[in-house]
PDB file of N, CA and C in Angstrom:
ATOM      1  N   UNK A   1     -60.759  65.697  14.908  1.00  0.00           N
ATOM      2  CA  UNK A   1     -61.252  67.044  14.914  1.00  0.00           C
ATOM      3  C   UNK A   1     -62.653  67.057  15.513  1.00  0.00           C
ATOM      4  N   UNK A   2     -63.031  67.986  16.566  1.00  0.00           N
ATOM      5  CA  UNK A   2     -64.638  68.234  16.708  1.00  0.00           C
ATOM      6  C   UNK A   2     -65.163  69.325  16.050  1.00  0.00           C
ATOM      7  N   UNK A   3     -66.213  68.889  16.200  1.00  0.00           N
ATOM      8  CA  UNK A   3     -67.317  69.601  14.907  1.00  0.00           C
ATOM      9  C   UNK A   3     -68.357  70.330  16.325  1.00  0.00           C
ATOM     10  N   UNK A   4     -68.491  71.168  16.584  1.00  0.00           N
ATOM     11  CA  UNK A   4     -69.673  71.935  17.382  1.00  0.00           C
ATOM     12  C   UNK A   4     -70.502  72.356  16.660  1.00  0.00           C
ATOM     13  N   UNK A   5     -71.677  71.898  16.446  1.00  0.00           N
ATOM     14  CA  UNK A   5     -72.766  72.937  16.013  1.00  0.00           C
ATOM     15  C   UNK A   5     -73.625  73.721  16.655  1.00  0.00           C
ATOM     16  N   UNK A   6     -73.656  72.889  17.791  1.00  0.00           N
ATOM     17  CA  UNK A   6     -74.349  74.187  19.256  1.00  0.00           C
ATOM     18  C   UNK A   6     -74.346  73.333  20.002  1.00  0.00           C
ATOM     19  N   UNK A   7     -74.047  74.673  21.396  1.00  0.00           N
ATOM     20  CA  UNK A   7     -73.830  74.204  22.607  1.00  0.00           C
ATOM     21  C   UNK A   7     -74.426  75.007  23.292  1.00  0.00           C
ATOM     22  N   UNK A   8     -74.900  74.296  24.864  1.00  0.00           N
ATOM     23  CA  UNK A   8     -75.308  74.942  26.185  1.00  0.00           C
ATOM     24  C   UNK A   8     -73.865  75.209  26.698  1.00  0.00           C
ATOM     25  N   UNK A   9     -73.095  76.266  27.375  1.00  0.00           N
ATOM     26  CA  UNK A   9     -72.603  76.872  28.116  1.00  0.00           C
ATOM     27  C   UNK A   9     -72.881  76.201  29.889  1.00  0.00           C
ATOM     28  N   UNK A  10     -71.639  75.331  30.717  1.00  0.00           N
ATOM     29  CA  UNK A  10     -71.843  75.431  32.016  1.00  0.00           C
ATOM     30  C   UNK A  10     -70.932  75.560  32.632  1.00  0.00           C
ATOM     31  N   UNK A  11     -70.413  76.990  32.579  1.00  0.00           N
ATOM     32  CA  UNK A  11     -69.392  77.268  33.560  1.00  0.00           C
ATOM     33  C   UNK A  11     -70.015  77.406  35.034  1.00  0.00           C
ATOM     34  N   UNK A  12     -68.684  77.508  35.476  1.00  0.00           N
ATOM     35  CA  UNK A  12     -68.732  77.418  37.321  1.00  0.00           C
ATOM     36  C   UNK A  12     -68.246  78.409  37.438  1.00  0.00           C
ATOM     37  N   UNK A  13     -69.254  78.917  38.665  1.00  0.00           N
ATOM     38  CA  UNK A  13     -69.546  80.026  38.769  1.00  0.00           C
ATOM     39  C   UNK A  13     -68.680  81.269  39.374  1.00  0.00           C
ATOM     40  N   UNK A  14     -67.469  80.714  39.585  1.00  0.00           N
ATOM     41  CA  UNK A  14     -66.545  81.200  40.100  1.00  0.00           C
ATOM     42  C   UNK A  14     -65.425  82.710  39.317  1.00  0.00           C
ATOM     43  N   UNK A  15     -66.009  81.715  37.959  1.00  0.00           N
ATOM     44  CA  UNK A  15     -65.271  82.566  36.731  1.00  0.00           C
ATOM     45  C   UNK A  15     -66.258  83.582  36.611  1.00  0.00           C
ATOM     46  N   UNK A  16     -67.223  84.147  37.361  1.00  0.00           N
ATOM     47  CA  UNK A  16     -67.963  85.361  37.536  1.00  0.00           C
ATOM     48  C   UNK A  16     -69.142  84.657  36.519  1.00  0.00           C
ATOM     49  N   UNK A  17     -70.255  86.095  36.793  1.00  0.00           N
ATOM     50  CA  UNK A  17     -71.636  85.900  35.968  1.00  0.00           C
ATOM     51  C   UNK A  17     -70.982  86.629  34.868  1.00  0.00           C
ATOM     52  N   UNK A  18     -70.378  86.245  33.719  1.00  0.00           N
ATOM     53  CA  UNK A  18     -70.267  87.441  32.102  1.00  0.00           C
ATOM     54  C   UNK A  18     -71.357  87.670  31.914  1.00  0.00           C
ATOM     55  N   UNK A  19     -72.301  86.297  31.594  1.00  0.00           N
ATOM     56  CA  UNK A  19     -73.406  86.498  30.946  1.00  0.00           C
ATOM     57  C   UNK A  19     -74.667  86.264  31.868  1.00  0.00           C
ATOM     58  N   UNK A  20     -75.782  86.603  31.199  1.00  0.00           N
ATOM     59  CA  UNK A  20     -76.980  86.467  32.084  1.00  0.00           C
ATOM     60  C   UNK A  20     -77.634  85.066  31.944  1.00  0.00           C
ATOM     61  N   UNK A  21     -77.482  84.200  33.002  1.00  0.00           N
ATOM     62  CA  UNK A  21     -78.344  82.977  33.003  1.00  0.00           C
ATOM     63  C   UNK A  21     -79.489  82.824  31.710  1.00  0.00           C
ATOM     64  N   UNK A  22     -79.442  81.879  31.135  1.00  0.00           N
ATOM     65  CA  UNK A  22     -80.265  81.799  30.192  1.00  0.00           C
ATOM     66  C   UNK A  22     -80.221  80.385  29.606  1.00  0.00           C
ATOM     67  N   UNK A  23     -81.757  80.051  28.464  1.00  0.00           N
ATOM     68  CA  UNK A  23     -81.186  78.497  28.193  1.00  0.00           C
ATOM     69  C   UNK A  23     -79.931  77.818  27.563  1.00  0.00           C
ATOM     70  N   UNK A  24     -78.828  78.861  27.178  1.00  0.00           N
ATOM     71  CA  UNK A  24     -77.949  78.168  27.049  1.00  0.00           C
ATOM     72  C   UNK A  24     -76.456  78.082  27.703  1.00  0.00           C
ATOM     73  N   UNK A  25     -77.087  79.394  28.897  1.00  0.00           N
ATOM     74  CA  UNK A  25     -76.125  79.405  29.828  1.00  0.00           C
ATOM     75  C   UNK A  25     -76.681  78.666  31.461  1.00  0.00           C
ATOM     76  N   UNK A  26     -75.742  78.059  32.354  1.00  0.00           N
ATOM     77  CA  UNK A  26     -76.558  77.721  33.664  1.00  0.00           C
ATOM     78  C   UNK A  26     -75.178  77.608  34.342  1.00  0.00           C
ATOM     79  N   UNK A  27     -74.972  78.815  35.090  1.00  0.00           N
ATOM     80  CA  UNK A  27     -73.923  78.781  36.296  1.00  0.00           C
ATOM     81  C   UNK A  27     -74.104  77.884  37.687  1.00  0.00           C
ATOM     82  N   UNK A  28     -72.737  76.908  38.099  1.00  0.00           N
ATOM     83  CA  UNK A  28     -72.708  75.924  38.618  1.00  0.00           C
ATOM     84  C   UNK A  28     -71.712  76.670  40.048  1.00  0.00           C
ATOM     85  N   UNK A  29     -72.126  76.300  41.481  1.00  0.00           N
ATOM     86  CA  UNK A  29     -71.637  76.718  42.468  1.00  0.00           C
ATOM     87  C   UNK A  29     -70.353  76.104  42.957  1.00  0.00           C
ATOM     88  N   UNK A  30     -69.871  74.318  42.105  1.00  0.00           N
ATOM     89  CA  UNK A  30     -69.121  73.381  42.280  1.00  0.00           C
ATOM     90  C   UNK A  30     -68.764  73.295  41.163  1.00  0.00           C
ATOM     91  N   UNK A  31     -67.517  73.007  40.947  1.00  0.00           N
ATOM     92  CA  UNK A  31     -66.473  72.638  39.766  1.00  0.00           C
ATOM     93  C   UNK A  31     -67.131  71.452  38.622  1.00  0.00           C
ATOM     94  N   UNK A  32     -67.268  70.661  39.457  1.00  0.00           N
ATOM     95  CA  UNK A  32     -68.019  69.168  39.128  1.00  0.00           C
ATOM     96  C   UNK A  32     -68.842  68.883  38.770  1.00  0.00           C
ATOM     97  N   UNK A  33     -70.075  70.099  39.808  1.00  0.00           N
ATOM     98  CA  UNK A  33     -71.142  69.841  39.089  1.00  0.00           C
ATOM     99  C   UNK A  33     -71.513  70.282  37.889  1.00  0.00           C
ATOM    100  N   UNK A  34     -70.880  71.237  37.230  1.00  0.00           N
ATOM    101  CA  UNK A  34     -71.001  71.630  35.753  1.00  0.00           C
ATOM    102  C   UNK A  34     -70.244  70.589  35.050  1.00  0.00           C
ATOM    103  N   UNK A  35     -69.819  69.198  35.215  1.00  0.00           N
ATOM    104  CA  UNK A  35     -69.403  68.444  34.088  1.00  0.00           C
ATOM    105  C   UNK A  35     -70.628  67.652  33.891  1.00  0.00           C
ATOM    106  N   UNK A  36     -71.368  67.118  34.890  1.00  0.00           N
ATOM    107  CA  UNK A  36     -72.240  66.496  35.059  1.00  0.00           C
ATOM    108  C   UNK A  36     -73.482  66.846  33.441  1.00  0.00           C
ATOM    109  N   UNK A  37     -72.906  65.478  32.770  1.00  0.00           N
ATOM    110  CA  UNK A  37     -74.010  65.045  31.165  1.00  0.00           C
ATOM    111  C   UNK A  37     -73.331  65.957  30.322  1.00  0.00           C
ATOM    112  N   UNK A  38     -72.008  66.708  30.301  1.00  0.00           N
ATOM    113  CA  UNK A  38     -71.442  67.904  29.242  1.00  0.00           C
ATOM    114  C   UNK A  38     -70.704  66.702  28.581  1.00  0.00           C
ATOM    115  N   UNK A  39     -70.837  67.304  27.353  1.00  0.00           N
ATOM    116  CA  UNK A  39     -70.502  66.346  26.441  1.00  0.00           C
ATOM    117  C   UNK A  39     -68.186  66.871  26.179  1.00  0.00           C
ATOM    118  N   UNK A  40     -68.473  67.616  26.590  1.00  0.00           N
ATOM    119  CA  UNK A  40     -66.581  68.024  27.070  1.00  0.00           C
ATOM    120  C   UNK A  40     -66.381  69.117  28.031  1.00  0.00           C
ATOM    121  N   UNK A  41     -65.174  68.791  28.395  1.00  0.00           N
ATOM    122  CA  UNK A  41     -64.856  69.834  29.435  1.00  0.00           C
ATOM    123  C   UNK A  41     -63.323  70.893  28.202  1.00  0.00           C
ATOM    124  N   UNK A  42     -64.088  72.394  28.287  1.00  0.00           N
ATOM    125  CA  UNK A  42     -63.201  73.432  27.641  1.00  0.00           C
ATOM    126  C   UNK A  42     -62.587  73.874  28.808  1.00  0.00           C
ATOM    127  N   UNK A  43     -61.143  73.978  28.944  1.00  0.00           N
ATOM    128  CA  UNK A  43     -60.219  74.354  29.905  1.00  0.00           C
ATOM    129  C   UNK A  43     -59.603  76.194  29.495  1.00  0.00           C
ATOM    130  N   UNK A  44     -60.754  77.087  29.536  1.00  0.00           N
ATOM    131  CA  UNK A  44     -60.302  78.703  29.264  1.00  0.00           C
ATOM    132  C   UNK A  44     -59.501  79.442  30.087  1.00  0.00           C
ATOM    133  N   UNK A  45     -58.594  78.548  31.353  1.00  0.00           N
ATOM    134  CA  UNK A  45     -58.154  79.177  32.462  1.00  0.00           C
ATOM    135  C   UNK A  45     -57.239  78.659  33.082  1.00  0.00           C
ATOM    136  N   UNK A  46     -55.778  79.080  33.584  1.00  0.00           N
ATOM    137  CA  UNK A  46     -54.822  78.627  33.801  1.00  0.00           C
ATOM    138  C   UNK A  46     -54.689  78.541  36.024  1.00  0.00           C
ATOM    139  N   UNK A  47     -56.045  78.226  36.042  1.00  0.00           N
ATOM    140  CA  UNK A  47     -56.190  78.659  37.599  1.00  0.00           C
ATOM    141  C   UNK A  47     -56.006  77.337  37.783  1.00  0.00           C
ATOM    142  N   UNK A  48     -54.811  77.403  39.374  1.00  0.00           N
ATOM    143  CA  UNK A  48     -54.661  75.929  39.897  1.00  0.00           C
ATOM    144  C   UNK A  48     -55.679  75.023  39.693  1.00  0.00           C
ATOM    145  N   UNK A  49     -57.253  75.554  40.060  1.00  0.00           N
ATOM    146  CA  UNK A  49     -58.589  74.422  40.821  1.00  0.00           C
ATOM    147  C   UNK A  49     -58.575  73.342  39.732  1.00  0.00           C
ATOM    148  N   UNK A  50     -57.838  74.331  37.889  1.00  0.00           N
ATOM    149  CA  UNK A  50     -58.026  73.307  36.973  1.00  0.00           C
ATOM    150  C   UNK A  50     -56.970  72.355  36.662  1.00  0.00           C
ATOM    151  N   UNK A  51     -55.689  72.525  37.443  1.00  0.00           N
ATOM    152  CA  UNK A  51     -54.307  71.681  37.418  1.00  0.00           C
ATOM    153  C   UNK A  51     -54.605  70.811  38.238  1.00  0.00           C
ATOM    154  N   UNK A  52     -55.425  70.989  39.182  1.00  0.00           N
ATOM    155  CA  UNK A  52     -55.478  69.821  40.106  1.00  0.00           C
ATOM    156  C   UNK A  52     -57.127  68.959  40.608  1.00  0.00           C
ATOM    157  N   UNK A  53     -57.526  67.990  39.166  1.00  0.00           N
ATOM    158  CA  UNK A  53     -58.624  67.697  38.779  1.00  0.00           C
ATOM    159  C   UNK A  53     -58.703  66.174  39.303  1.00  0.00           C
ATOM    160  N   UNK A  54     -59.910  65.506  39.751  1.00  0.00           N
ATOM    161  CA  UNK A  54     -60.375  64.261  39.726  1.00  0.00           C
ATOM    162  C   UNK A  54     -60.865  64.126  38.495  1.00  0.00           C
ATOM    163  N   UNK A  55     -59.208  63.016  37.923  1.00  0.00           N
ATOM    164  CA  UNK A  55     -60.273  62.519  36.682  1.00  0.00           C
ATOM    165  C   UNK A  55     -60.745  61.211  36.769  1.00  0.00           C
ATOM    166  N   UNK A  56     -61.037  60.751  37.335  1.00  0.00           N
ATOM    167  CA  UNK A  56     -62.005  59.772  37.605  1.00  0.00           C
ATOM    168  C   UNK A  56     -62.994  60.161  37.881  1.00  0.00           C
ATOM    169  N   UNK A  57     -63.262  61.262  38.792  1.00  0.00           N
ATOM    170  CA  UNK A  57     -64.761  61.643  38.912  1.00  0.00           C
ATOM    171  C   UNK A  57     -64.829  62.666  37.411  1.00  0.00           C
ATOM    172  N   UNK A  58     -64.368  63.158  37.066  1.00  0.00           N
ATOM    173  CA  UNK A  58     -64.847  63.840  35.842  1.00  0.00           C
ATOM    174  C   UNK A  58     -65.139  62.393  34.728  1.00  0.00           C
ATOM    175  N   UNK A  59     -64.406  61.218  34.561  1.00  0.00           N
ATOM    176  CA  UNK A  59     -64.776  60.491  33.857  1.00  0.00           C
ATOM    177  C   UNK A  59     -66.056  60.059  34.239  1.00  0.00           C
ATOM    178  N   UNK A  60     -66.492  59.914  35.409  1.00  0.00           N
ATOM    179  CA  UNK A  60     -67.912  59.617  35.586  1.00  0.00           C
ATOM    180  C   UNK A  60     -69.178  60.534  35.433  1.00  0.00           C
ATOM    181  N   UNK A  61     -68.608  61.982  35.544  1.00  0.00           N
ATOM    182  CA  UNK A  61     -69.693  62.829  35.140  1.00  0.00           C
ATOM    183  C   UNK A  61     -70.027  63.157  33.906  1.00  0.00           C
ATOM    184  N   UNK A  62     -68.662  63.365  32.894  1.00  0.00           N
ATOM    185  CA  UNK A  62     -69.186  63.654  31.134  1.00  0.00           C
ATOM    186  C   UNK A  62     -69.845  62.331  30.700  1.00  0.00           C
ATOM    187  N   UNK A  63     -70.659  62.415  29.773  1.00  0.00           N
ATOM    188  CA  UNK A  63     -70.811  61.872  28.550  1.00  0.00           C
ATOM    189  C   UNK A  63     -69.512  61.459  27.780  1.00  0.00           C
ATOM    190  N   UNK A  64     -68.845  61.921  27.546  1.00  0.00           N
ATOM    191  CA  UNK A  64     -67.545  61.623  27.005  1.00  0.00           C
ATOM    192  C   UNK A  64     -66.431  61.899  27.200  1.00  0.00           C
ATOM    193  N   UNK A  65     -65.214  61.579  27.984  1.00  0.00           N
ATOM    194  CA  UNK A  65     -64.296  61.840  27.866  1.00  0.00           C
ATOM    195  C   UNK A  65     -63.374  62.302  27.629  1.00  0.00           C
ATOM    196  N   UNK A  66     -63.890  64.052  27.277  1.00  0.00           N
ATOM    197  CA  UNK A  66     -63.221  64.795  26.090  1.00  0.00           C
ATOM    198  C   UNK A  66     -62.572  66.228  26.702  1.00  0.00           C
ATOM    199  N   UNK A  67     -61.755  66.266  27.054  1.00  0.00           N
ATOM    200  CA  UNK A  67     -60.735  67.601  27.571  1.00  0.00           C
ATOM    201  C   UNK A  67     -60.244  68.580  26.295  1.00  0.00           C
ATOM    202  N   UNK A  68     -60.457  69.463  26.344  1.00  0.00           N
ATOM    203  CA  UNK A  68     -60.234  70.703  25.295  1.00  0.00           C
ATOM    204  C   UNK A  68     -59.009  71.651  26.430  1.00  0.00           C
ATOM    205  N   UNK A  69     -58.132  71.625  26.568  1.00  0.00           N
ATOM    206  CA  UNK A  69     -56.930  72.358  27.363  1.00  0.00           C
ATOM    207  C   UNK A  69     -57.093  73.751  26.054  1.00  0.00           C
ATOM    208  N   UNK A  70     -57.394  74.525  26.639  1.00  0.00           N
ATOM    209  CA  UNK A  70     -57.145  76.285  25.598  1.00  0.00           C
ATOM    210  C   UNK A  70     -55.750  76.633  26.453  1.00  0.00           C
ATOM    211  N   UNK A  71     -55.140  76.117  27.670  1.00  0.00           N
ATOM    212  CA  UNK A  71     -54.522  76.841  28.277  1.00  0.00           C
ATOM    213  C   UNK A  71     -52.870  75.736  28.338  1.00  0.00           C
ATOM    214  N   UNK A  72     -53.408  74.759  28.045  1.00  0.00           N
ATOM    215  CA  UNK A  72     -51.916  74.058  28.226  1.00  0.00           C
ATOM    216  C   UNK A  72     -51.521  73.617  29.454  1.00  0.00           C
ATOM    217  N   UNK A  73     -52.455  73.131  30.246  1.00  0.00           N
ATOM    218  CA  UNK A  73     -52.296  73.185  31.939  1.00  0.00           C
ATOM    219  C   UNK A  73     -51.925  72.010  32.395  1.00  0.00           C
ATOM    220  N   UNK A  74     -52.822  70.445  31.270  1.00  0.00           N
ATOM    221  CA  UNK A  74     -52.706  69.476  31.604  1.00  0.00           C
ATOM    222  C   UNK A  74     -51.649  68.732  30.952  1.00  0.00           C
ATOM    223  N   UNK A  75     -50.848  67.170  31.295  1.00  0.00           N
ATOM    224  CA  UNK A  75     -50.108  66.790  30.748  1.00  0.00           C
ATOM    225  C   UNK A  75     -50.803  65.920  29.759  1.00  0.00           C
ATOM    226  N   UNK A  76     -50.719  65.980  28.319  1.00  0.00           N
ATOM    227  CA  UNK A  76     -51.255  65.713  27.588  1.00  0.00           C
ATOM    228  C   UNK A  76     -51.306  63.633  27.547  1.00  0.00           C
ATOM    229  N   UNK A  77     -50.093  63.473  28.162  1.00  0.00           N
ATOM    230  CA  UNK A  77     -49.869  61.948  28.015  1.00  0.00           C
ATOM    231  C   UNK A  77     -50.708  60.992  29.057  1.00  0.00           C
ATOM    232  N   UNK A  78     -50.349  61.818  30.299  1.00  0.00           N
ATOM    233  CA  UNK A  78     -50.949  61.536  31.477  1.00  0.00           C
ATOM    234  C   UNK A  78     -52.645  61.960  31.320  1.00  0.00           C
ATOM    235  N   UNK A  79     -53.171  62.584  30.644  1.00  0.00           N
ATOM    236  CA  UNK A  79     -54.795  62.822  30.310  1.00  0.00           C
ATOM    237  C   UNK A  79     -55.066  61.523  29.442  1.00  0.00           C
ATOM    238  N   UNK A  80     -54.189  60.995  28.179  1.00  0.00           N
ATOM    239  CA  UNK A  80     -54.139  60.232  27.238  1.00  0.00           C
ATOM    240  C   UNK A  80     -54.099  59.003  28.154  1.00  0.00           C
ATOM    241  N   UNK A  81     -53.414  58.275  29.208  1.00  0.00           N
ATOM    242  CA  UNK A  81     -52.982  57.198  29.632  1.00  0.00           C
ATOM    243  C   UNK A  81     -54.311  56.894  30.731  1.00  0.00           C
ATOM    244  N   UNK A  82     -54.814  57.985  31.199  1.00  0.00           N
ATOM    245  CA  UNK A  82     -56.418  58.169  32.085  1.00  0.00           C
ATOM    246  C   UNK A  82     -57.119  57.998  31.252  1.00  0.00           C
ATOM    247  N   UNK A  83     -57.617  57.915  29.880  1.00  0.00           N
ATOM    248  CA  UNK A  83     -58.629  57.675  29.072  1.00  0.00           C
ATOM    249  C   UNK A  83     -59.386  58.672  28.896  1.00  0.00           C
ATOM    250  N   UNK A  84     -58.375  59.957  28.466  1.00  0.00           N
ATOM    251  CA  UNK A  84     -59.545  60.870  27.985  1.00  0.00           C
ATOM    252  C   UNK A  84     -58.920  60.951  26.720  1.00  0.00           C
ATOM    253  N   UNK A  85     -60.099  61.345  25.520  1.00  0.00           N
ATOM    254  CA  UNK A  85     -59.858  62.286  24.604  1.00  0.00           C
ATOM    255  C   UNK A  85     -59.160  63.406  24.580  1.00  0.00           C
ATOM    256  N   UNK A  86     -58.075  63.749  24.334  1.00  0.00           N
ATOM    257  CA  UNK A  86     -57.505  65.003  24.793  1.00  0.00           C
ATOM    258  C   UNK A  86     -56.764  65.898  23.918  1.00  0.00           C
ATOM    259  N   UNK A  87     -57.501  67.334  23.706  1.00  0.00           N
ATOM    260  CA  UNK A  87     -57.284  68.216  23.001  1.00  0.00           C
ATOM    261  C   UNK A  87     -56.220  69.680  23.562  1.00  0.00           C
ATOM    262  N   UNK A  88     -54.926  69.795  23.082  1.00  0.00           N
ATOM    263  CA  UNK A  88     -54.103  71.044  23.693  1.00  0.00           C
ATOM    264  C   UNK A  88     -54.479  71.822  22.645  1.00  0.00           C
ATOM    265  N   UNK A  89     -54.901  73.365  23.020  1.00  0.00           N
ATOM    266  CA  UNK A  89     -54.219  74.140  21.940  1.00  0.00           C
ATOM    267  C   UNK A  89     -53.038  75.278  21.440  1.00  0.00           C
ATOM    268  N   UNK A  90     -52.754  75.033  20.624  1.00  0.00           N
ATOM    269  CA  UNK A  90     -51.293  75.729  20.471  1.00  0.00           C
ATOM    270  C   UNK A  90     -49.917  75.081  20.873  1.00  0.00           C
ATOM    271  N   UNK A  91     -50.196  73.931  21.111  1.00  0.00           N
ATOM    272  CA  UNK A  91     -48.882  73.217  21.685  1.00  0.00           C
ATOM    273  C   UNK A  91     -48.061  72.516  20.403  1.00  0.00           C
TER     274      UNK A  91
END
C-alpha cells in the first residue's frame, strides 16, 4: 500500500494548464521530462502517448520504480517482469 502525505504535482503539459503553475504544481513540455526525480508515475489517462512508454528510460528518470495505472492501460505482468512497482486500479 502507499501512504502519500504530500506531493508536488508534474504533469505534462499536454493534459492542458487546470491549474495555475505554482510550488506544487510545474508543467513539463515532454512526457519524460516530468518523471525526472518523481518519486511515481500516476497514469489519469487512457491516451495512446501513455500505452506506448520507454520503460527503461522512465526507470532511469524516477526515484523509484513505481507506476500507479488509474486507467488500466498497462499490462500489469509485463510492468512487473520490467521491474516496476506496479499499481492497477479497479482491476
Amino acid at each position: 500500500m502507499l501512504n502519500c502525505k504530500y506531493t508536488t504535482l508534474k504533469p505534462w503539459i499536454i493534459l492542458g494548464n487546470f491549474f495555475s503553475e505554482s510550488e506544487e504544481i510545474f508543467y513539463f513540455e515532454e512526457k519524460y521530462s516530468a518523471l525526472k526525480d518523481a518519486d511515481a508515475l500516476l497514469i489519469i489517462t487512457d491516451w495512446i502517448e501513455f500505452k506506448q512508454l520507454d520503460l527503461n528510460k522512465m526507470k532511469q528518470l524516477l526515484k523509484l520504480p513505481i507506476v500507479i495505472d488509474g486507467r488500466n492501460i498497462l499490462n500489469p505482468q509485463h510492468m512487473i517482469n520490467n521491474g516496476f512497482e506496479y499499481y492497477s486500479i479497479g482491476r
